[in-house]
N, C-alpha and C. Protein backbone atom coordinates (compact mmCIF):
# COMPACT_ATOMS: atom_id res chain seq x y z
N UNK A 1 -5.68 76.81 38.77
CA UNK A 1 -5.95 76.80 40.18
C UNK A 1 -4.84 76.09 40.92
N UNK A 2 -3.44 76.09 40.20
CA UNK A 2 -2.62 75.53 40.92
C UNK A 2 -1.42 76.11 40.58
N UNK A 3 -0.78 75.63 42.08
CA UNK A 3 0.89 76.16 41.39
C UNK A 3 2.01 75.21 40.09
N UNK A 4 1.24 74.17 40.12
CA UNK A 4 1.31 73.48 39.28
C UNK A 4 -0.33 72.93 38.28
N UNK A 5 -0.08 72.86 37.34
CA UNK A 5 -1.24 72.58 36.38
C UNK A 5 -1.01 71.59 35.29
N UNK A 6 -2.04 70.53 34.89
CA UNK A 6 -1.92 70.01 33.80
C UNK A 6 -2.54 69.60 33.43
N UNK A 7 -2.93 69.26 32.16
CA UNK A 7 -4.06 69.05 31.23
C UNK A 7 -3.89 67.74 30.67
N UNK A 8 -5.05 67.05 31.11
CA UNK A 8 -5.33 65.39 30.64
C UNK A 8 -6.27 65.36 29.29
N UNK A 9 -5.79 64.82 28.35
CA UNK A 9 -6.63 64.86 26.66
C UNK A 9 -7.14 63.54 26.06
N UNK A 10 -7.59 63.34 25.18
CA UNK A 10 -8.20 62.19 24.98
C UNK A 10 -9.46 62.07 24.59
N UNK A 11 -9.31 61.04 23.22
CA UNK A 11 -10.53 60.95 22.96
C UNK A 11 -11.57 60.00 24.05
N UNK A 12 -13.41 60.64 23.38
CA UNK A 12 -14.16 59.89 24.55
C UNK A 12 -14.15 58.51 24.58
N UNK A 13 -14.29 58.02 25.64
CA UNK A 13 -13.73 56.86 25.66
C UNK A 13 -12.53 56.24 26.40
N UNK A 14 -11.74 57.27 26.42
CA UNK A 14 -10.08 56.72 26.80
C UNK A 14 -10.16 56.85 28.54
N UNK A 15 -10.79 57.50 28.73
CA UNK A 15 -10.91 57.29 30.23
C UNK A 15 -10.80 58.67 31.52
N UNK A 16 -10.75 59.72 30.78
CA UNK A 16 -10.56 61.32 31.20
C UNK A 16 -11.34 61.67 32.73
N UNK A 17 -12.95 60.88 32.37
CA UNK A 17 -13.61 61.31 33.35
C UNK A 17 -13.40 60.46 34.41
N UNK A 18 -12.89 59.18 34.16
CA UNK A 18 -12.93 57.71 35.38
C UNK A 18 -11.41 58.59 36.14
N UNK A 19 -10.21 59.20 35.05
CA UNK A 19 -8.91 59.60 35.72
C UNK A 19 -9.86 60.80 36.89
N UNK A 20 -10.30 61.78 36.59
CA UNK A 20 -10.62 62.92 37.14
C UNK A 20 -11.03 62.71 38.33
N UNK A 21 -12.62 61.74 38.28
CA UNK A 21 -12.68 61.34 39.46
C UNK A 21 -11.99 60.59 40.30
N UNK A 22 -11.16 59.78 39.99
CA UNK A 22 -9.97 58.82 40.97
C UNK A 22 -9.25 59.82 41.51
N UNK A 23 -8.73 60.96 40.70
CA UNK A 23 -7.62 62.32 41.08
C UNK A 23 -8.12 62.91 42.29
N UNK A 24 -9.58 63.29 42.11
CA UNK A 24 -10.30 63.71 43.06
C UNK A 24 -10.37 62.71 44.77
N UNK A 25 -10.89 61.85 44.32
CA UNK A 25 -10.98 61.07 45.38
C UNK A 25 -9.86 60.91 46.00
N UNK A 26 -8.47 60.98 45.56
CA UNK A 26 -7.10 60.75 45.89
C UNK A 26 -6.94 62.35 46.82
N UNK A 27 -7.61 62.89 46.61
CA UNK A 27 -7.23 64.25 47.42
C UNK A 27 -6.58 65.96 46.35
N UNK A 28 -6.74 65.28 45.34
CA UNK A 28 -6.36 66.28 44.28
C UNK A 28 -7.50 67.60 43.68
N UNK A 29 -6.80 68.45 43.41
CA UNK A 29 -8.14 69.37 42.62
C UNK A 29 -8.13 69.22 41.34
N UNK A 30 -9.38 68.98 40.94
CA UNK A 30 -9.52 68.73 39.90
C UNK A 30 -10.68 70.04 38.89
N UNK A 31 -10.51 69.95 37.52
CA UNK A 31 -11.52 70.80 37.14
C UNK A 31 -12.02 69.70 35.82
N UNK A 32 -13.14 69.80 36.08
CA UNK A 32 -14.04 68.47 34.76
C UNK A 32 -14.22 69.82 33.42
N UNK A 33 -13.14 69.96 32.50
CA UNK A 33 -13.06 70.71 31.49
C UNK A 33 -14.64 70.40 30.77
N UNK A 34 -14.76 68.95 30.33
CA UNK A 34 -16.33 69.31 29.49
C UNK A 34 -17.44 69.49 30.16
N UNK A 35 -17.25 69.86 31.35
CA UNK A 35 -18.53 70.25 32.15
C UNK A 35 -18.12 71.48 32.67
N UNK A 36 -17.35 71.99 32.89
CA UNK A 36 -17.17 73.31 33.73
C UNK A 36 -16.62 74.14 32.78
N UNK A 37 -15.94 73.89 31.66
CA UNK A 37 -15.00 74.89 30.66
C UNK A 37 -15.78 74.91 29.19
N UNK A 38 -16.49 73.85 28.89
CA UNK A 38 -16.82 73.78 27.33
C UNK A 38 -18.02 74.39 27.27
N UNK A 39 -18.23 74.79 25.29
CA UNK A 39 -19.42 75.14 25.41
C UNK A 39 -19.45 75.29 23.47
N UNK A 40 -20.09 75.60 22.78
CA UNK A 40 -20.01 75.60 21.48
C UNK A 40 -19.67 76.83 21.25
N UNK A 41 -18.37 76.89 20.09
CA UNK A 41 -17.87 78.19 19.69
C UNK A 41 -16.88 78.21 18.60
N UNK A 42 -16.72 79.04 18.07
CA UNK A 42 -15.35 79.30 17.05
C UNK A 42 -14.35 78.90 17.51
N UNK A 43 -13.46 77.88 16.97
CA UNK A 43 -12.19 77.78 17.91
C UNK A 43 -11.09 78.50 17.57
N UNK A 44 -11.15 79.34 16.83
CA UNK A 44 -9.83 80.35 16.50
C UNK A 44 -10.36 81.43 17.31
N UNK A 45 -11.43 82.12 16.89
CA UNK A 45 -11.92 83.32 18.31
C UNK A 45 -12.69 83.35 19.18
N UNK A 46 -13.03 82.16 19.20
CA UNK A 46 -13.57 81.79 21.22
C UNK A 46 -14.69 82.36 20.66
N UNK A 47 -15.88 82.88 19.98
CA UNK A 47 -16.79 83.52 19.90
C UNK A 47 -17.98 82.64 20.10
N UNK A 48 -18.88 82.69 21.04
CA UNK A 48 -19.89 81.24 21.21
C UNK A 48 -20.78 81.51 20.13
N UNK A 49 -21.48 80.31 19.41
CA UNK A 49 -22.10 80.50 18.19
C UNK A 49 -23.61 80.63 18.77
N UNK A 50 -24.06 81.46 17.53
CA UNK A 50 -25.85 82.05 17.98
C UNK A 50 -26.19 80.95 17.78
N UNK A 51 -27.61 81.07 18.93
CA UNK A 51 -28.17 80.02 19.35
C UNK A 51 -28.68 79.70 18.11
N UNK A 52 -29.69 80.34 16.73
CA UNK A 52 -29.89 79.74 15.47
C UNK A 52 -28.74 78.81 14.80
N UNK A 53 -27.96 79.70 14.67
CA UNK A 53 -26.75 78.58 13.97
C UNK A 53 -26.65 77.31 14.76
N UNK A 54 -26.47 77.41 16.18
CA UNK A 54 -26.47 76.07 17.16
C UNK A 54 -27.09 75.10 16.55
N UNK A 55 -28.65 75.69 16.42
CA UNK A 55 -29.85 74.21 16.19
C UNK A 55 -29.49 74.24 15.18
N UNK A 56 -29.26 75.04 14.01
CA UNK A 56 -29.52 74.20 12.76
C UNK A 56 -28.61 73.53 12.33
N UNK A 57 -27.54 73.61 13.22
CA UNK A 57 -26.12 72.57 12.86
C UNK A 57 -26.32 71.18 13.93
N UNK A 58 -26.70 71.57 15.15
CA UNK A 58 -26.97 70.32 16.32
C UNK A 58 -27.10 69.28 15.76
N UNK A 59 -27.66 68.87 14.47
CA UNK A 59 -27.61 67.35 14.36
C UNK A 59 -26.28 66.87 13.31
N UNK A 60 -25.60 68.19 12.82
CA UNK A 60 -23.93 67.63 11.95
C UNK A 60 -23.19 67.01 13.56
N UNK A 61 -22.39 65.98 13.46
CA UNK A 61 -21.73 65.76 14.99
C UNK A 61 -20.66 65.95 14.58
N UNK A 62 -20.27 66.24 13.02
CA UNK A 62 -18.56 66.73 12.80
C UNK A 62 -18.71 68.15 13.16
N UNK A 63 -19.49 69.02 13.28
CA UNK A 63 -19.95 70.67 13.38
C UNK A 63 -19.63 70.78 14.99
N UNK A 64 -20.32 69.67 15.59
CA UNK A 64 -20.30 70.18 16.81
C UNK A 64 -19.19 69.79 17.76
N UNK A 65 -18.53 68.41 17.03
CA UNK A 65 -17.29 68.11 17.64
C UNK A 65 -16.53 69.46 17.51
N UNK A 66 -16.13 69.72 16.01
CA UNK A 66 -15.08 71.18 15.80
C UNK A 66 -15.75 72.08 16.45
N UNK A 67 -16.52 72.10 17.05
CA UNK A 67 -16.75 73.76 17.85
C UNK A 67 -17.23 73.67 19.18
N UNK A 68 -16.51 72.49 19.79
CA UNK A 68 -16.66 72.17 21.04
C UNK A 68 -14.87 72.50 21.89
N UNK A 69 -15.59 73.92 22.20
CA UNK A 69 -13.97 74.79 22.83
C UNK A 69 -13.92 74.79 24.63
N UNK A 70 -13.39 75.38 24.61
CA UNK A 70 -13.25 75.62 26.53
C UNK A 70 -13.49 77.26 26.30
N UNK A 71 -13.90 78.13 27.26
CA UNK A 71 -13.49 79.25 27.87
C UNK A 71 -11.99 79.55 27.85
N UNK A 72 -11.20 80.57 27.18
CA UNK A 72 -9.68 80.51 27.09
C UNK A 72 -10.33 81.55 28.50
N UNK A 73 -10.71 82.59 28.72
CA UNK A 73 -10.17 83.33 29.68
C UNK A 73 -10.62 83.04 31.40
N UNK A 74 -11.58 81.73 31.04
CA UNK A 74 -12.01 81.03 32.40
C UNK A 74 -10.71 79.52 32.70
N UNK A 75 -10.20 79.66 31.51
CA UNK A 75 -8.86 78.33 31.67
C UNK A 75 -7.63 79.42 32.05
N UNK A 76 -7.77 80.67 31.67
CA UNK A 76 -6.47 81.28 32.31
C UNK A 76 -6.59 81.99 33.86
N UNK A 77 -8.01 82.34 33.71
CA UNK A 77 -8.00 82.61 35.09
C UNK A 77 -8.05 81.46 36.43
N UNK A 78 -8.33 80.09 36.04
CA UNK A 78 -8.29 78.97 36.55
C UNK A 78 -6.53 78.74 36.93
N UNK A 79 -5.42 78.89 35.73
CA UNK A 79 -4.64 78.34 35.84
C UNK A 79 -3.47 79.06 36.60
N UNK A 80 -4.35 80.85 36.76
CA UNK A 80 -3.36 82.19 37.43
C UNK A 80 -3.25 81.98 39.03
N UNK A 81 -4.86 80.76 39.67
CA UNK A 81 -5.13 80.88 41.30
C UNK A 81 -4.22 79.80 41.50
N UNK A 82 -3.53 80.57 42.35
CA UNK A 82 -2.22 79.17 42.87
C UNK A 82 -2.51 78.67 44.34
N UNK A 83 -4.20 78.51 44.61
CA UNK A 83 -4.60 78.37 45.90
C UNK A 83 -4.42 76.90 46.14
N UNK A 84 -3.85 76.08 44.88
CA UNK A 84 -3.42 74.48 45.22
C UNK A 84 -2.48 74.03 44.39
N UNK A 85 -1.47 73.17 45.49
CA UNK A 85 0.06 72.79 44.65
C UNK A 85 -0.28 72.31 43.59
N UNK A 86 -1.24 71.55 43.29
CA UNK A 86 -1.39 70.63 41.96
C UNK A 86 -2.99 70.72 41.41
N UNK A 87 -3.24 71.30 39.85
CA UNK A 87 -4.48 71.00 39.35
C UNK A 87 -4.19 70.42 38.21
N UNK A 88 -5.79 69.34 38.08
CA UNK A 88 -5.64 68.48 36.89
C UNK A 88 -7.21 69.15 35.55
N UNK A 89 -6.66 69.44 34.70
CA UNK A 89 -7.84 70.03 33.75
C UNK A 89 -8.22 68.58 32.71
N UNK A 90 -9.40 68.29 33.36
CA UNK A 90 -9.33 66.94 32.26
C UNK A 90 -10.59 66.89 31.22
N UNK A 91 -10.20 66.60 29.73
CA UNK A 91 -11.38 67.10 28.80
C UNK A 91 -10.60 67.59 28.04
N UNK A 92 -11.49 67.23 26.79
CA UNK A 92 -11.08 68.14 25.36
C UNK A 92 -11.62 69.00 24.76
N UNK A 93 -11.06 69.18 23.91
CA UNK A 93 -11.40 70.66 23.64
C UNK A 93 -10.82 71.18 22.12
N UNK A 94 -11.22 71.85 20.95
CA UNK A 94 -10.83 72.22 20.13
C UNK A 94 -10.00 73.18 19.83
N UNK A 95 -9.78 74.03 20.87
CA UNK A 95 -9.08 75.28 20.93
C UNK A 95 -7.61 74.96 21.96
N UNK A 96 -7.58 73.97 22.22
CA UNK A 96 -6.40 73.77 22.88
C UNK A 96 -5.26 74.57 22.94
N UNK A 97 -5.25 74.53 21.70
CA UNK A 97 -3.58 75.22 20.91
C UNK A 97 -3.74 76.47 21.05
N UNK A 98 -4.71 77.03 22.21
CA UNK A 98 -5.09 78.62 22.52
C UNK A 98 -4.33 78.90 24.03
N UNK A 99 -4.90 77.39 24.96
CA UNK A 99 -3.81 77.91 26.65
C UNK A 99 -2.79 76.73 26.34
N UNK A 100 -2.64 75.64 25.51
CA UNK A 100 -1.90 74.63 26.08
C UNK A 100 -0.70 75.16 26.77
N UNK A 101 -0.05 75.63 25.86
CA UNK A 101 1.41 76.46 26.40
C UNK A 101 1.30 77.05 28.31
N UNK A 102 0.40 77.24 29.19
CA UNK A 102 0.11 77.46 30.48
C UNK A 102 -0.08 76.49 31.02
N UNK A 103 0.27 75.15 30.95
CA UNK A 103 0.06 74.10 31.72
C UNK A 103 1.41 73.59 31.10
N UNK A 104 1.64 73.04 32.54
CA UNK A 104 3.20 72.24 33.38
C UNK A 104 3.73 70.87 32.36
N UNK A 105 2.33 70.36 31.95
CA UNK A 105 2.71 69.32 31.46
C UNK A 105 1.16 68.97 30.60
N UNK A 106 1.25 68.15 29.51
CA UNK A 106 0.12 67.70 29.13
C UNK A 106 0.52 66.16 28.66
N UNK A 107 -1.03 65.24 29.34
CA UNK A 107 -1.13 63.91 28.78
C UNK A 107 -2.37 63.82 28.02
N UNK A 108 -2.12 62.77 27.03
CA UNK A 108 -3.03 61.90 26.15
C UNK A 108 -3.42 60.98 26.72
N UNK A 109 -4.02 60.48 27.46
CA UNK A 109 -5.01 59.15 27.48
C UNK A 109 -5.41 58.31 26.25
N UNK A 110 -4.56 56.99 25.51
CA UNK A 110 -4.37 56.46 24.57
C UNK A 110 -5.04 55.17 25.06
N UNK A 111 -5.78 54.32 24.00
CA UNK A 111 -6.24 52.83 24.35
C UNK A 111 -6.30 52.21 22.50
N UNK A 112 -6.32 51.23 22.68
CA UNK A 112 -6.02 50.36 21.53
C UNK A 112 -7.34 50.53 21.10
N UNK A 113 -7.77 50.01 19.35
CA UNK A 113 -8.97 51.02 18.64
C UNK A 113 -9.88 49.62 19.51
N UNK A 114 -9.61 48.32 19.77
CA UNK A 114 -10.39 47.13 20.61
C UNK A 114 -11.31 47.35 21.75
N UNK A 115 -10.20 48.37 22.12
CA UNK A 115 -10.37 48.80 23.51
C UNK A 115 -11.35 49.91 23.79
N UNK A 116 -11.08 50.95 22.50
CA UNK A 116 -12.03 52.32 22.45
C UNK A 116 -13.30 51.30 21.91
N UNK A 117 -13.41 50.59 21.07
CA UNK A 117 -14.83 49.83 20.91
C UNK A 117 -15.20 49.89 21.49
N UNK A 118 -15.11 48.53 22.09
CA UNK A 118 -15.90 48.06 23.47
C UNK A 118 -15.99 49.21 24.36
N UNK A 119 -15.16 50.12 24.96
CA UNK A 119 -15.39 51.21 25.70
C UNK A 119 -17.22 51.90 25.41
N UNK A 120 -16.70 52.23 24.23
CA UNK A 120 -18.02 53.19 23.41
C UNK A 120 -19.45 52.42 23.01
N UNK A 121 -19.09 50.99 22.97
CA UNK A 121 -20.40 49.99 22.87
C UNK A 121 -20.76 50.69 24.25
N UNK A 122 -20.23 50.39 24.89
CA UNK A 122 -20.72 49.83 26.32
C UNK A 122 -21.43 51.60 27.43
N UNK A 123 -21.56 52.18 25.80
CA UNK A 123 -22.22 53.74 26.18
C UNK A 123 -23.61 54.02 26.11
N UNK A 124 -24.46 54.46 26.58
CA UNK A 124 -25.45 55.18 26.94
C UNK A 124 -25.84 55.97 25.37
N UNK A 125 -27.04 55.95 24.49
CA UNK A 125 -27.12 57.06 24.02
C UNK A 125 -26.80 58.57 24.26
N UNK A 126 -27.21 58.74 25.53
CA UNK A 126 -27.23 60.42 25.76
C UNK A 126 -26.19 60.70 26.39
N UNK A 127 -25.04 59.18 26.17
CA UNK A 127 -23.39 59.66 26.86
C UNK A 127 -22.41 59.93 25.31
N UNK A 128 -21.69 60.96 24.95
CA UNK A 128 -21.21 60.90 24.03
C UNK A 128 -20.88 59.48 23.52
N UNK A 129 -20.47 59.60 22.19
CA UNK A 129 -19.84 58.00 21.71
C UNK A 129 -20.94 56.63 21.93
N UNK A 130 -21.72 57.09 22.20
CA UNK A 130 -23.17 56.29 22.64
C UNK A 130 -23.75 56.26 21.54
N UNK A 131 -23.91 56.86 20.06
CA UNK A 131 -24.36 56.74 19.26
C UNK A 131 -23.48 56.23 17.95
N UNK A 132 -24.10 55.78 17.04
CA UNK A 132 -23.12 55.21 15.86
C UNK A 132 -21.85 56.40 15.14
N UNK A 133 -23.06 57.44 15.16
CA UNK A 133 -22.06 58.44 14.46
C UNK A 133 -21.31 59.18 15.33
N UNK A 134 -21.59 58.91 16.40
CA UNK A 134 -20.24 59.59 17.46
C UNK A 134 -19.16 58.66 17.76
N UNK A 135 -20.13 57.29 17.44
CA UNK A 135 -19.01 56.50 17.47
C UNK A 135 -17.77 56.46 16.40
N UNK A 136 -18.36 56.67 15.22
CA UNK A 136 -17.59 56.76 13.63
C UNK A 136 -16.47 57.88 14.41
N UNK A 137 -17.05 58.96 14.36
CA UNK A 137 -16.31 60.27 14.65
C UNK A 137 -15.09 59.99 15.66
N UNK A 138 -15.57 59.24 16.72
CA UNK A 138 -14.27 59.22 17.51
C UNK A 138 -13.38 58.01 17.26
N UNK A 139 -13.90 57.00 16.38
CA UNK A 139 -13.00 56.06 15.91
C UNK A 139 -12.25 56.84 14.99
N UNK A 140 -12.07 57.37 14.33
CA UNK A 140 -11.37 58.57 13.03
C UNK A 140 -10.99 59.01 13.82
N UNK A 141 -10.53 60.28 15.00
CA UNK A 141 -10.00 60.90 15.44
C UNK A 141 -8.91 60.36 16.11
N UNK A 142 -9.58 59.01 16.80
CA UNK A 142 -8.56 58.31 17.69
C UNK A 142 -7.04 57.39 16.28
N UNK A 143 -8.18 57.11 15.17
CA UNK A 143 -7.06 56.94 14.21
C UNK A 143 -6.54 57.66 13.83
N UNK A 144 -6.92 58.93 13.65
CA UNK A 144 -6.00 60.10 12.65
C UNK A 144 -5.05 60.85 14.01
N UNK A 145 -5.40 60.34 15.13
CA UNK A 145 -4.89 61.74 16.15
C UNK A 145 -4.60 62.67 15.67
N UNK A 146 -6.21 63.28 14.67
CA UNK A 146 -5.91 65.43 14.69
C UNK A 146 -6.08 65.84 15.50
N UNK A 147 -6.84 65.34 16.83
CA UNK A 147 -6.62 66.02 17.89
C UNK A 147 -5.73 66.16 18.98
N UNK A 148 -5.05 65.16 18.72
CA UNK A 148 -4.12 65.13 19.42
C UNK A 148 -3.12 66.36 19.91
N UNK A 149 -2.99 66.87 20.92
CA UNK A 149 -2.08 67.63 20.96
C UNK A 149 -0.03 67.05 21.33
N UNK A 150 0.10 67.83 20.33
CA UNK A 150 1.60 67.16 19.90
C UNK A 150 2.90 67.41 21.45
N UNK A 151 3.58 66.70 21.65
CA UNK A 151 4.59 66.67 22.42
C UNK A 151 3.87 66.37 23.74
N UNK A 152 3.02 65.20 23.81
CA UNK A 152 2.48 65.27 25.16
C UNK A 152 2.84 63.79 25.38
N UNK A 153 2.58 63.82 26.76
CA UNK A 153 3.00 62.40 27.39
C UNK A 153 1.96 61.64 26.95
N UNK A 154 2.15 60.40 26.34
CA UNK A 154 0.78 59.37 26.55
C UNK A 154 0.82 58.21 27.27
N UNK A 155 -0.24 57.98 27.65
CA UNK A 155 -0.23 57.40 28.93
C UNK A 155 -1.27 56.54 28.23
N UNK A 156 -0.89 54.91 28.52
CA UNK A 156 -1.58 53.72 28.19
C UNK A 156 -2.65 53.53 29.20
N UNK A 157 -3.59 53.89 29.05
CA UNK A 157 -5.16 54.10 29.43
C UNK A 157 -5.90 52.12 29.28
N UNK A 158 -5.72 51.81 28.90
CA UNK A 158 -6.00 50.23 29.12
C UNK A 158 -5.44 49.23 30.60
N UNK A 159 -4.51 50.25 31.32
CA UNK A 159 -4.19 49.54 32.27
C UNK A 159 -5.41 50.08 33.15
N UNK A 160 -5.37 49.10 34.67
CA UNK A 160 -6.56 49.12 35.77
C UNK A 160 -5.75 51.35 36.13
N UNK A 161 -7.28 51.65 36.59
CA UNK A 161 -7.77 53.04 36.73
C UNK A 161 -6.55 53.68 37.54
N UNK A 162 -6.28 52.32 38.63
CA UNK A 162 -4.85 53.14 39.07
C UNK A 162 -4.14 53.27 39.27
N UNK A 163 -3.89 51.99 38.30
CA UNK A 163 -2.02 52.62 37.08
C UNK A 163 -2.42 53.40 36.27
N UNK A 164 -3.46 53.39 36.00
CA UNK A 164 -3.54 54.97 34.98
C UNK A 164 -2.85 55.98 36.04
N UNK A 165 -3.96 56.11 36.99
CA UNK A 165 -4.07 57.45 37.77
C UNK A 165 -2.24 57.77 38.24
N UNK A 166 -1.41 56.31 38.62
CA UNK A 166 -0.28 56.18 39.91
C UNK A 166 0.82 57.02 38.47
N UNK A 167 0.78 56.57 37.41
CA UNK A 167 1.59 56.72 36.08
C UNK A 167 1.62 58.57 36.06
N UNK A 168 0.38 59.02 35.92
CA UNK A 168 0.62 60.60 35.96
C UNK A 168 0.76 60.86 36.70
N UNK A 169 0.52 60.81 38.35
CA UNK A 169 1.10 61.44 39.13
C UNK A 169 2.37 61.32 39.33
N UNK A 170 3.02 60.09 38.94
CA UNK A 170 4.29 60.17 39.06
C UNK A 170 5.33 60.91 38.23
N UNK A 171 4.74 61.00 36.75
CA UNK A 171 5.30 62.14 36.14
C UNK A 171 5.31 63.33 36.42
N UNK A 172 3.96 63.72 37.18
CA UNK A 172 4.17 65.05 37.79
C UNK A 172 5.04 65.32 39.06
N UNK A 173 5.60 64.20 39.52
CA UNK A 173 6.40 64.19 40.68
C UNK A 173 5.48 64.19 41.99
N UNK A 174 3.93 63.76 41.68
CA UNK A 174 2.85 63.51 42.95
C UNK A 174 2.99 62.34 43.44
N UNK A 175 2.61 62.71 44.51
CA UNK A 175 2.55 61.45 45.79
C UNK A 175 1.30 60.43 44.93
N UNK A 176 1.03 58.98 45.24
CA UNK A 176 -0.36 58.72 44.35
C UNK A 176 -0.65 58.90 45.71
């Protein structure tokens, strides 16, 4: 949805949704990827999984992390409307390595494993990472960065919300 586009990544925790909304409030368009783009599916062929398979996997959280994708043809048709100079796609996603290549630039949202703790203590059951084993899961990911998508800017996510926020826009060459 922009003539420029870029995709903010990160495990939960690092701060994706606090950036999105600050972006927003700053006057930016924004699209909330795990609320508007995700949904459970194959991440090599986008195929959403039958609702049986769904439940009887819903309680593996390694099952549902790996098959937690975006829409590829609702992220390309998002990224074709150039009705605003600048959009930010923020959220992860398993299929990444399906549009990354269509966005301007991509950041990581990185925080020290101290920092993702306390972040994820300080969660809600029914907010991801709110539970022990989502917590396990995203402590491993944030150590192994397999999700990470490679050659991206990372951006030290432990500073206040807006030096986060002032740091990417300035790489994108935005006004904060």
């Amino acid at each position: 949805m922009g003539i420029r586009n870029y995709l903010i990544e990160g495990v939960s925790g690092t701060g994706k949704t606090s950036v999105a909304t600050e972006l927003q409030r700053r006057g930016y368009h924004v699209i909330h990827g795990d609320r508007e783009l995700a949904y459970q599916g194959d991440p090599r062929t986008g195929e959403a999984l039958v609702s049986s398979e769904h439940a009887q996997n819903s309680l593996d959280i390694n099952f549902r992390h790996r098959h937690h994708i975006w829409h590829l043809d609702k992220v390309k048709s998002l990224v074709a409307d150039k009705s605003h100079p600048i959009s930010f796609f923020c959220g992860g996603s398993r299929n990444f390595h399906r549009f990354i290549d269509l966005f301007d630039g991509v950041f990581v949202l990185d925080v020290d494993p101290e920092t993702l703790k306390r972040r994820l203590a300080g969660r809600a059951d029914d907010e991801f990472g709110g539970k022990p084993d989502e917590r396990d899961l995203v402590l491993r990911v944030h150590a192994t960065k397999e999700d990470t998508p490679k050659d991206a800017a990372t951006i030290d996510a432990t500073r206040p919300l807006a030096s986060v926020v002032d740091d990417i826009l300035s790489k994108c060459g935005a006004a904060g």
